[in-house]
PDB file of N, CA and C in Angstrom:
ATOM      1  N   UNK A   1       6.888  16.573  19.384  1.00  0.00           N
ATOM      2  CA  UNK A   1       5.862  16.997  18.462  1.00  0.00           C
ATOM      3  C   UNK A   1       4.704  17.638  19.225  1.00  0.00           C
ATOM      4  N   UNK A   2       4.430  16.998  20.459  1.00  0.00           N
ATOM      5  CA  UNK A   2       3.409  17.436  20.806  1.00  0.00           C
ATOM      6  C   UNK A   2       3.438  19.394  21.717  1.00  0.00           C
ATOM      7  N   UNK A   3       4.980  19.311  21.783  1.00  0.00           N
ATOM      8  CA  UNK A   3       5.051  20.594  22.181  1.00  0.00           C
ATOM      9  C   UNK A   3       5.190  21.355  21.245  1.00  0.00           C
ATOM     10  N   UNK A   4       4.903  21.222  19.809  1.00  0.00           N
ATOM     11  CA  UNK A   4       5.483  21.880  18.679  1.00  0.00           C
ATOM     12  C   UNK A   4       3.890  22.741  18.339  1.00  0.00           C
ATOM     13  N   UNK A   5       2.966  21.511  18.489  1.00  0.00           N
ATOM     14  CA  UNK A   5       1.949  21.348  18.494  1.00  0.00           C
ATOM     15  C   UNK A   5       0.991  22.282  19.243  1.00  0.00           C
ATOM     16  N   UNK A   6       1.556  22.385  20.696  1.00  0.00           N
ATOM     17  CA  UNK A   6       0.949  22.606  21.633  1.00  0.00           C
ATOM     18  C   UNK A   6      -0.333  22.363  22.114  1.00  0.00           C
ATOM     19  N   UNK A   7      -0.052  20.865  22.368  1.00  0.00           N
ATOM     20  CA  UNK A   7      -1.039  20.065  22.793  1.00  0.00           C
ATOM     21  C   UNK A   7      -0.410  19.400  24.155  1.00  0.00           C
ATOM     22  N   UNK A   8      -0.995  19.562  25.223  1.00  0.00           N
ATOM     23  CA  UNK A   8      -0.926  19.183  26.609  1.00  0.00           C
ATOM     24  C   UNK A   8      -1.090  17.461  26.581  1.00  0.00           C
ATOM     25  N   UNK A   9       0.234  16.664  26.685  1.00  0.00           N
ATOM     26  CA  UNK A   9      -0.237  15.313  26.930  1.00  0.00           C
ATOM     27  C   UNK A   9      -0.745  15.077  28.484  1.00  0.00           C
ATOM     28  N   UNK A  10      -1.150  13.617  28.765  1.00  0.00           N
ATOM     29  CA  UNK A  10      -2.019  13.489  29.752  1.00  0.00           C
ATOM     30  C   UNK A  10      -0.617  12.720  30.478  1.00  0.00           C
ATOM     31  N   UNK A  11      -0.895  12.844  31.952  1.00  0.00           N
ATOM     32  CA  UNK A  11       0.294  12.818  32.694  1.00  0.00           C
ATOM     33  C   UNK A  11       1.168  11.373  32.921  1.00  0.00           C
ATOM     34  N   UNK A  12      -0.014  10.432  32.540  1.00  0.00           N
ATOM     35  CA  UNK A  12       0.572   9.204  32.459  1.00  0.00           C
ATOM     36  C   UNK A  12       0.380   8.342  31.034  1.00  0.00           C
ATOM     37  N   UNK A  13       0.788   9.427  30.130  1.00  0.00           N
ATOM     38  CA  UNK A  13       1.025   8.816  28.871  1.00  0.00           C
ATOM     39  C   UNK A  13       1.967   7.702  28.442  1.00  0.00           C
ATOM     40  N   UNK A  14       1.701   6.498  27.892  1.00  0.00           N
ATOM     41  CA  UNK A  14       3.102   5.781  27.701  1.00  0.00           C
ATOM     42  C   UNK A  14       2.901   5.582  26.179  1.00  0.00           C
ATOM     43  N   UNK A  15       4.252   6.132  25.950  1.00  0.00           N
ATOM     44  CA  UNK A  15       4.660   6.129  23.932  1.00  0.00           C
ATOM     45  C   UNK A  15       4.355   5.038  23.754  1.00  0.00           C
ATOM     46  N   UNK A  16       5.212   3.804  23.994  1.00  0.00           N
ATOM     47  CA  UNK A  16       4.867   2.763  23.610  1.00  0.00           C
ATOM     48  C   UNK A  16       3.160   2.169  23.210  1.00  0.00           C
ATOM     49  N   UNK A  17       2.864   2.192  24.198  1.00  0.00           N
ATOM     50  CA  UNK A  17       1.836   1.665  24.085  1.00  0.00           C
ATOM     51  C   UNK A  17       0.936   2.800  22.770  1.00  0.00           C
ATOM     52  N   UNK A  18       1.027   4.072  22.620  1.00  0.00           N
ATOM     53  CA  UNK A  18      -0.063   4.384  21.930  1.00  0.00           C
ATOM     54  C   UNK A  18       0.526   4.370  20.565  1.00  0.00           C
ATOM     55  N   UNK A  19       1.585   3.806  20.664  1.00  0.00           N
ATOM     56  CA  UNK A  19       2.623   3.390  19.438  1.00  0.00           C
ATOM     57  C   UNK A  19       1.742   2.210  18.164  1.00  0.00           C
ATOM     58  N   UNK A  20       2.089   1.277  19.724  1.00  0.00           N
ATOM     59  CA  UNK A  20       1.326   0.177  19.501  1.00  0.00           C
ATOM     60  C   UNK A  20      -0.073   0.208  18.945  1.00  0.00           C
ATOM     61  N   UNK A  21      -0.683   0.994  19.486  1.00  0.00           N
ATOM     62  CA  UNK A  21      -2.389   1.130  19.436  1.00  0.00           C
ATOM     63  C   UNK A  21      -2.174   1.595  18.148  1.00  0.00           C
ATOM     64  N   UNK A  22      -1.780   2.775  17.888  1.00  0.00           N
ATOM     65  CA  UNK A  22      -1.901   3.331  16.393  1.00  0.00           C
ATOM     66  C   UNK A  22      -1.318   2.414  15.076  1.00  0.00           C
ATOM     67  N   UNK A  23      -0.597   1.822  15.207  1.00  0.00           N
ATOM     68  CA  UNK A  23      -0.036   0.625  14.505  1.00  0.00           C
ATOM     69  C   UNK A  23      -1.431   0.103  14.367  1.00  0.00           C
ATOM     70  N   UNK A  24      -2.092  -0.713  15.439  1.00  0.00           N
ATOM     71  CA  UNK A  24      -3.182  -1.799  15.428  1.00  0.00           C
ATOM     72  C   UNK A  24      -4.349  -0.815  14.468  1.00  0.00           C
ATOM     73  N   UNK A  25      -4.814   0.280  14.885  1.00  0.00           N
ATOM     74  CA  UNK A  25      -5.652   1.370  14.508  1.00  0.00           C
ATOM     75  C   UNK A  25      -5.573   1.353  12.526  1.00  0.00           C
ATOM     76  N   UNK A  26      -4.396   1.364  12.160  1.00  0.00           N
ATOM     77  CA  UNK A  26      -3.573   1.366  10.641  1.00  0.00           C
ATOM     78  C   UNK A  26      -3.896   0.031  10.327  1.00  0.00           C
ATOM     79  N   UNK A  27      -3.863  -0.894  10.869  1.00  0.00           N
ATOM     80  CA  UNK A  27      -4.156  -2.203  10.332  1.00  0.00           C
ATOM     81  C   UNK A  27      -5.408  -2.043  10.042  1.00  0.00           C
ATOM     82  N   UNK A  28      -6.459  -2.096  11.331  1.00  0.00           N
ATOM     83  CA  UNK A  28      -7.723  -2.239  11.414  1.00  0.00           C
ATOM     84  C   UNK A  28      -8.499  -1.053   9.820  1.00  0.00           C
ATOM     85  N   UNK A  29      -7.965   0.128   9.521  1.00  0.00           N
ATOM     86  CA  UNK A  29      -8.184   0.853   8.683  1.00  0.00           C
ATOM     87  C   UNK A  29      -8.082   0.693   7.174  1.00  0.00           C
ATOM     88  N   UNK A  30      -6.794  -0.210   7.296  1.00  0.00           N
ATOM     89  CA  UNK A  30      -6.274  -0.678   6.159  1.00  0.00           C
ATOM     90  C   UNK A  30      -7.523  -1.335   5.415  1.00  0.00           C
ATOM     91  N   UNK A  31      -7.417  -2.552   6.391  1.00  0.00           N
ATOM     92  CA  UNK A  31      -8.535  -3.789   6.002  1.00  0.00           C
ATOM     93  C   UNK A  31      -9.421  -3.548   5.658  1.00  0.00           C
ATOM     94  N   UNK A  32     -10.316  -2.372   6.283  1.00  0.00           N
ATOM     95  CA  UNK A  32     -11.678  -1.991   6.394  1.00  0.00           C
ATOM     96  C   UNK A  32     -11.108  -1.397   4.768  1.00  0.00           C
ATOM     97  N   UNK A  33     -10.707  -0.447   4.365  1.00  0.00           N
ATOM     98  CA  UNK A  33     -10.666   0.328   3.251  1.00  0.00           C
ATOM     99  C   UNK A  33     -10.615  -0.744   2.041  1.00  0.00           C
ATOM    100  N   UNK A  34      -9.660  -1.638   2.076  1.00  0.00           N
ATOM    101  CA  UNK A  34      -9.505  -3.221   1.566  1.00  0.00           C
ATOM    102  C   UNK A  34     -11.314  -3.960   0.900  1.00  0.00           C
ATOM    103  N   UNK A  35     -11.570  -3.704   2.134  1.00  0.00           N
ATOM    104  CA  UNK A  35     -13.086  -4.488   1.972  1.00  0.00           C
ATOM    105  C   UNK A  35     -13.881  -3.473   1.196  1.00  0.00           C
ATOM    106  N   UNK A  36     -14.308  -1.863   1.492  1.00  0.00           N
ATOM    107  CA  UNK A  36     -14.885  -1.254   1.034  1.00  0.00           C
ATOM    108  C   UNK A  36     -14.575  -0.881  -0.830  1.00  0.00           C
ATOM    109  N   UNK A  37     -13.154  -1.242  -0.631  1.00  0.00           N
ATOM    110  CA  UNK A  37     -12.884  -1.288  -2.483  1.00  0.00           C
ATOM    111  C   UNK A  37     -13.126  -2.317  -3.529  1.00  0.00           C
ATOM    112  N   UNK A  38     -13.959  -3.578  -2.387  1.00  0.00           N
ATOM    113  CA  UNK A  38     -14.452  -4.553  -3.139  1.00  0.00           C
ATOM    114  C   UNK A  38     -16.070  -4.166  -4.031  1.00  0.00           C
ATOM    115  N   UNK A  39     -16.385  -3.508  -2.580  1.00  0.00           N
ATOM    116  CA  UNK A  39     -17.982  -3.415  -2.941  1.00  0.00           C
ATOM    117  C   UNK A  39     -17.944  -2.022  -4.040  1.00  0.00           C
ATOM    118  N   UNK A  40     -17.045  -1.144  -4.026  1.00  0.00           N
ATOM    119  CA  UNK A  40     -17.237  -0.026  -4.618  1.00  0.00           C
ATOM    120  C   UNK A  40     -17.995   0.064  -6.005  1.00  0.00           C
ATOM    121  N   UNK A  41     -17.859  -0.915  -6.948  1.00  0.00           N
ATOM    122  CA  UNK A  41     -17.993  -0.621  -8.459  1.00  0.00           C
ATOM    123  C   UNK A  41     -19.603  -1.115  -8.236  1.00  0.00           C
ATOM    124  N   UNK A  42     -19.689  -2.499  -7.660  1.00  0.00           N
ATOM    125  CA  UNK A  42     -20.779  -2.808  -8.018  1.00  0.00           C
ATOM    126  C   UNK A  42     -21.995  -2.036  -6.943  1.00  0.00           C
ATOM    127  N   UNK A  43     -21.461  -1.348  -5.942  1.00  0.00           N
ATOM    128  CA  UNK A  43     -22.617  -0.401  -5.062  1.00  0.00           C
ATOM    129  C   UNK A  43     -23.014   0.686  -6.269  1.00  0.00           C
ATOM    130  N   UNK A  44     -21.802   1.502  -7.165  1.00  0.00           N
ATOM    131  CA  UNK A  44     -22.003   2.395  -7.611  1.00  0.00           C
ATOM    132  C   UNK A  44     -23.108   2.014  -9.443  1.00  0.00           C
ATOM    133  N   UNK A  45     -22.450   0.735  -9.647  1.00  0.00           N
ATOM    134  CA  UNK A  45     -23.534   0.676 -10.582  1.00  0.00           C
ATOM    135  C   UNK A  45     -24.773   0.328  -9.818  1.00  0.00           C
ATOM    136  N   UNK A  46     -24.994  -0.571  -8.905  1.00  0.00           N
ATOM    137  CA  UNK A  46     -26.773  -0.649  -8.454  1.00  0.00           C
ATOM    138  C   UNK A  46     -27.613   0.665  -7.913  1.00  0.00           C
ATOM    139  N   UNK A  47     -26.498   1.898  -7.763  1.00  0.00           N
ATOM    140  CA  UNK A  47     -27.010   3.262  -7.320  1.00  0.00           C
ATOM    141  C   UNK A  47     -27.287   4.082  -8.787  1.00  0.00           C
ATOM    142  N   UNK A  48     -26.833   3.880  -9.711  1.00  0.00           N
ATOM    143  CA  UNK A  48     -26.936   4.262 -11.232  1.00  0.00           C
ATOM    144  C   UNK A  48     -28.365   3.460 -11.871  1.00  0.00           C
ATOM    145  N   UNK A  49     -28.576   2.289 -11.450  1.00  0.00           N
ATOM    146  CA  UNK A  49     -29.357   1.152 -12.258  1.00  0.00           C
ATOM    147  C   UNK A  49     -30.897   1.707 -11.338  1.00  0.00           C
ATOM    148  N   UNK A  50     -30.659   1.922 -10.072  1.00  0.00           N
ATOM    149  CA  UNK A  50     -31.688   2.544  -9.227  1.00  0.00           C
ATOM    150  C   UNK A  50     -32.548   3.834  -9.783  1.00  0.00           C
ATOM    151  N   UNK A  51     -31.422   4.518 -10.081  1.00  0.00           N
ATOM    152  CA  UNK A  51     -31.825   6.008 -10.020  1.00  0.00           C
ATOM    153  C   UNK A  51     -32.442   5.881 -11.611  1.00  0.00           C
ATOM    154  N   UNK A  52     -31.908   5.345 -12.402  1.00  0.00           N
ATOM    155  CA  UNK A  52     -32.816   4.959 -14.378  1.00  0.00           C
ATOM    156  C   UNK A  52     -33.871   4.720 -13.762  1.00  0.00           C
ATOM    157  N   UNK A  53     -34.207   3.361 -13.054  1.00  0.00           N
ATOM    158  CA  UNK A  53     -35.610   2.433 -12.929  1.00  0.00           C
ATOM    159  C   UNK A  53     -36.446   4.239 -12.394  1.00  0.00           C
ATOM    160  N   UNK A  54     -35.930   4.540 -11.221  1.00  0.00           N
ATOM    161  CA  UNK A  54     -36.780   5.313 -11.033  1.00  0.00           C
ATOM    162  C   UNK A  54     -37.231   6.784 -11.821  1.00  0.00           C
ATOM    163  N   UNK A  55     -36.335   7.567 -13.110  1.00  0.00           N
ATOM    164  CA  UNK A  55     -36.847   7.667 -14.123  1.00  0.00           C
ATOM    165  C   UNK A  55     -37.928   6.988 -15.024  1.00  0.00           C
ATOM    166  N   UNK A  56     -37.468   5.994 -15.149  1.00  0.00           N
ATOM    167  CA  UNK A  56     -38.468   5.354 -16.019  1.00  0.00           C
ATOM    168  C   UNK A  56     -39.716   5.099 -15.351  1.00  0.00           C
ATOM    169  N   UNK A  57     -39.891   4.554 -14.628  1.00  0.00           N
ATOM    170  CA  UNK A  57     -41.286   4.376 -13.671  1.00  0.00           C
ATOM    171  C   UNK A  57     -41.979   6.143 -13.841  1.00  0.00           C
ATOM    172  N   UNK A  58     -41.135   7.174 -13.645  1.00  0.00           N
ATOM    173  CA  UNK A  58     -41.595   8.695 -13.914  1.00  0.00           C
ATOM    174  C   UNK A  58     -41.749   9.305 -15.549  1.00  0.00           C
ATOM    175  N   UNK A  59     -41.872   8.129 -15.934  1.00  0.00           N
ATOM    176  CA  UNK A  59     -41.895   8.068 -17.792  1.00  0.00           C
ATOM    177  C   UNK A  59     -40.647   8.706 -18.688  1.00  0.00           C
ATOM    178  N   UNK A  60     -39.735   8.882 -18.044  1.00  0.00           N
ATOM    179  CA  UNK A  60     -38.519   8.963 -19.011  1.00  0.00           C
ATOM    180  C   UNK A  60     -37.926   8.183 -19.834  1.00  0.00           C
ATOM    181  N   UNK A  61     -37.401   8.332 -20.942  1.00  0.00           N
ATOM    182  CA  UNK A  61     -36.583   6.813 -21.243  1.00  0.00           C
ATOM    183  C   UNK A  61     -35.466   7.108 -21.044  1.00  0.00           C
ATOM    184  N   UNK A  62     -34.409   5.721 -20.787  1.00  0.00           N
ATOM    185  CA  UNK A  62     -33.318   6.132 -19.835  1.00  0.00           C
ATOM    186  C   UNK A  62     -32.262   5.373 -20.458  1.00  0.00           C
ATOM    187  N   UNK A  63     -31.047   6.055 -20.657  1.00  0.00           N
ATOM    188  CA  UNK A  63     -30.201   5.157 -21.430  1.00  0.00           C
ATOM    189  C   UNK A  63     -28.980   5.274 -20.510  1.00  0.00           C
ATOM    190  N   UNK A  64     -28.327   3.660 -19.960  1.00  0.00           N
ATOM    191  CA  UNK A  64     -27.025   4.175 -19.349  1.00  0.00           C
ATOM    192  C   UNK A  64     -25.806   4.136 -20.009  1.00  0.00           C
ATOM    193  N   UNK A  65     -24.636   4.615 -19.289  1.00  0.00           N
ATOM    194  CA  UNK A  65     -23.458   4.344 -20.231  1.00  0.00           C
ATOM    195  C   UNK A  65     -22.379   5.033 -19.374  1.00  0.00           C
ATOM    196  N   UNK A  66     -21.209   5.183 -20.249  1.00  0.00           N
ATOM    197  CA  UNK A  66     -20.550   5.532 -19.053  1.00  0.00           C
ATOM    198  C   UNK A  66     -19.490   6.857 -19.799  1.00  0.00           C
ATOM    199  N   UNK A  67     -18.441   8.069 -19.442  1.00  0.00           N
ATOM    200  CA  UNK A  67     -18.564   9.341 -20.246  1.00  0.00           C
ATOM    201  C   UNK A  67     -16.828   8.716 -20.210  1.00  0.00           C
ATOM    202  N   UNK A  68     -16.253   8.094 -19.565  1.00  0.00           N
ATOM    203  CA  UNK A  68     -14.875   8.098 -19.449  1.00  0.00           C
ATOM    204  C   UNK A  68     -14.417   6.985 -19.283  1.00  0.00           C
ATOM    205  N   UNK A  69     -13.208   6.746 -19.478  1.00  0.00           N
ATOM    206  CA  UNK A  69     -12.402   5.843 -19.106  1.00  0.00           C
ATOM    207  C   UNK A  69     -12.554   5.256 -17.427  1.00  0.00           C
ATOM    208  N   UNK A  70     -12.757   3.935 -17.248  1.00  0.00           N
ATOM    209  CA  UNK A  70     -12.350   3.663 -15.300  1.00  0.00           C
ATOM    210  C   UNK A  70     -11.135   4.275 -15.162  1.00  0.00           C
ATOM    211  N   UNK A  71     -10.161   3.932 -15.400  1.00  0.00           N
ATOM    212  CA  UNK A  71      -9.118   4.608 -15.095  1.00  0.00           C
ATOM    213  C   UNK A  71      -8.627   5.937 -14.976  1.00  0.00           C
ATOM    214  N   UNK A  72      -9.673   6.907 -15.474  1.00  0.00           N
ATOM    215  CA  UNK A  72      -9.849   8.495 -15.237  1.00  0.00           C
ATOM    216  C   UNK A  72     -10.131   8.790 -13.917  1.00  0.00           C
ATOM    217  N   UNK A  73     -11.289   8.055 -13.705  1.00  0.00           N
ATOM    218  CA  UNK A  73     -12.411   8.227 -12.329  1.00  0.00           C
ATOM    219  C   UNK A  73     -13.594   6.783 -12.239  1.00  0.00           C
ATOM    220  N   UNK A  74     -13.079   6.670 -10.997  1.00  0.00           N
ATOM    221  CA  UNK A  74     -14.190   5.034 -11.161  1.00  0.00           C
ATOM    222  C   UNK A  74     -15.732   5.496 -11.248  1.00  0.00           C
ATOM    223  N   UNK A  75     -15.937   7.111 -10.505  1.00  0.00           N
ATOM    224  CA  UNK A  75     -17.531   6.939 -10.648  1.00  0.00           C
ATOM    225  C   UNK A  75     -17.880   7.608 -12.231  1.00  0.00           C
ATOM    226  N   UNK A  76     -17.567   6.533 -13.650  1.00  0.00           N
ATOM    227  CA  UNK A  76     -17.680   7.355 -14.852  1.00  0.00           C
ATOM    228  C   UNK A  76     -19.193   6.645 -15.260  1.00  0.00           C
ATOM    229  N   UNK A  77     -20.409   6.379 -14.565  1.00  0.00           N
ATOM    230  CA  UNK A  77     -21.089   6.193 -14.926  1.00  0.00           C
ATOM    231  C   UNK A  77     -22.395   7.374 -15.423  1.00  0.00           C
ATOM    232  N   UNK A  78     -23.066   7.204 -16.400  1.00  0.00           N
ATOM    233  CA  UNK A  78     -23.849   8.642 -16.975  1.00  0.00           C
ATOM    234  C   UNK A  78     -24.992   7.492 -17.359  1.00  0.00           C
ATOM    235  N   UNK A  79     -26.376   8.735 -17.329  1.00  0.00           N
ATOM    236  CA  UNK A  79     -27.497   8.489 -17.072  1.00  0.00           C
ATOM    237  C   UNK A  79     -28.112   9.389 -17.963  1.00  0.00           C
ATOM    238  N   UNK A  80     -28.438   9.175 -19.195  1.00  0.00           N
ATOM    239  CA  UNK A  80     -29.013  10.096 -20.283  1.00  0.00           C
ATOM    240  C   UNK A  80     -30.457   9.458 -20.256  1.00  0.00           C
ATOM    241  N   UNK A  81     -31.177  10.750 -20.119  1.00  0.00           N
ATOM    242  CA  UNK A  81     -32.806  10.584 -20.345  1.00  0.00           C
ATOM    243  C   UNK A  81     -32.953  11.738 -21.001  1.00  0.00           C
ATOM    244  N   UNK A  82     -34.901  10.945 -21.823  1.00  0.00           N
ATOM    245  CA  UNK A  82     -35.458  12.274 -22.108  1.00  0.00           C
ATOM    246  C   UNK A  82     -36.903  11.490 -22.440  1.00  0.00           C
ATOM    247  N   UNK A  83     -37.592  12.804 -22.843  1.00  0.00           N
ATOM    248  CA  UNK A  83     -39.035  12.296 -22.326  1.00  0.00           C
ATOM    249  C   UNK A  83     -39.384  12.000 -24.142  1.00  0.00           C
TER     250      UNK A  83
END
């Protein structure tokens, strides 16, 4: 691949091992992505609930809600104001 590529490996490359590493690399990525899909819904509503307060403090009135289905798109949250 890497000659397909044409990318110069380094002279004391060993497959195995970066076999290995990239395996470990896929785990470590996995998990992390794992964890970040916990926090997702509730980061994205306290970034929605943020951005109203700070309308309203600028005298808007602010109504939230949401335009779609979760299952369309998780970020279906909407932010209707008016003065």
């Amino acid at each position: 691949m890497a000659v397909r590529a044409e990318i110069d490996l380094p002279a004391k490359w060993a497959p195995t091992e970066a076999e290995a590493a990239g395996w470990d690399r896929l785990r470590t990525t996995r998990a992390l992505a794992m964890v970040r899909g916990l926090f997702r819904c509730p980061i994205e509503t306290w970034l929605l609930c943020d951005r109203a307060q700070r309308l309203r403090e600028a005298g808007w009135q602010v109504r939230l809600g949401t335009f779609c289905p979760r299952s369309v798109t998780p970020r279906n949250g909407m932010i209707v104001a008016w003065t």
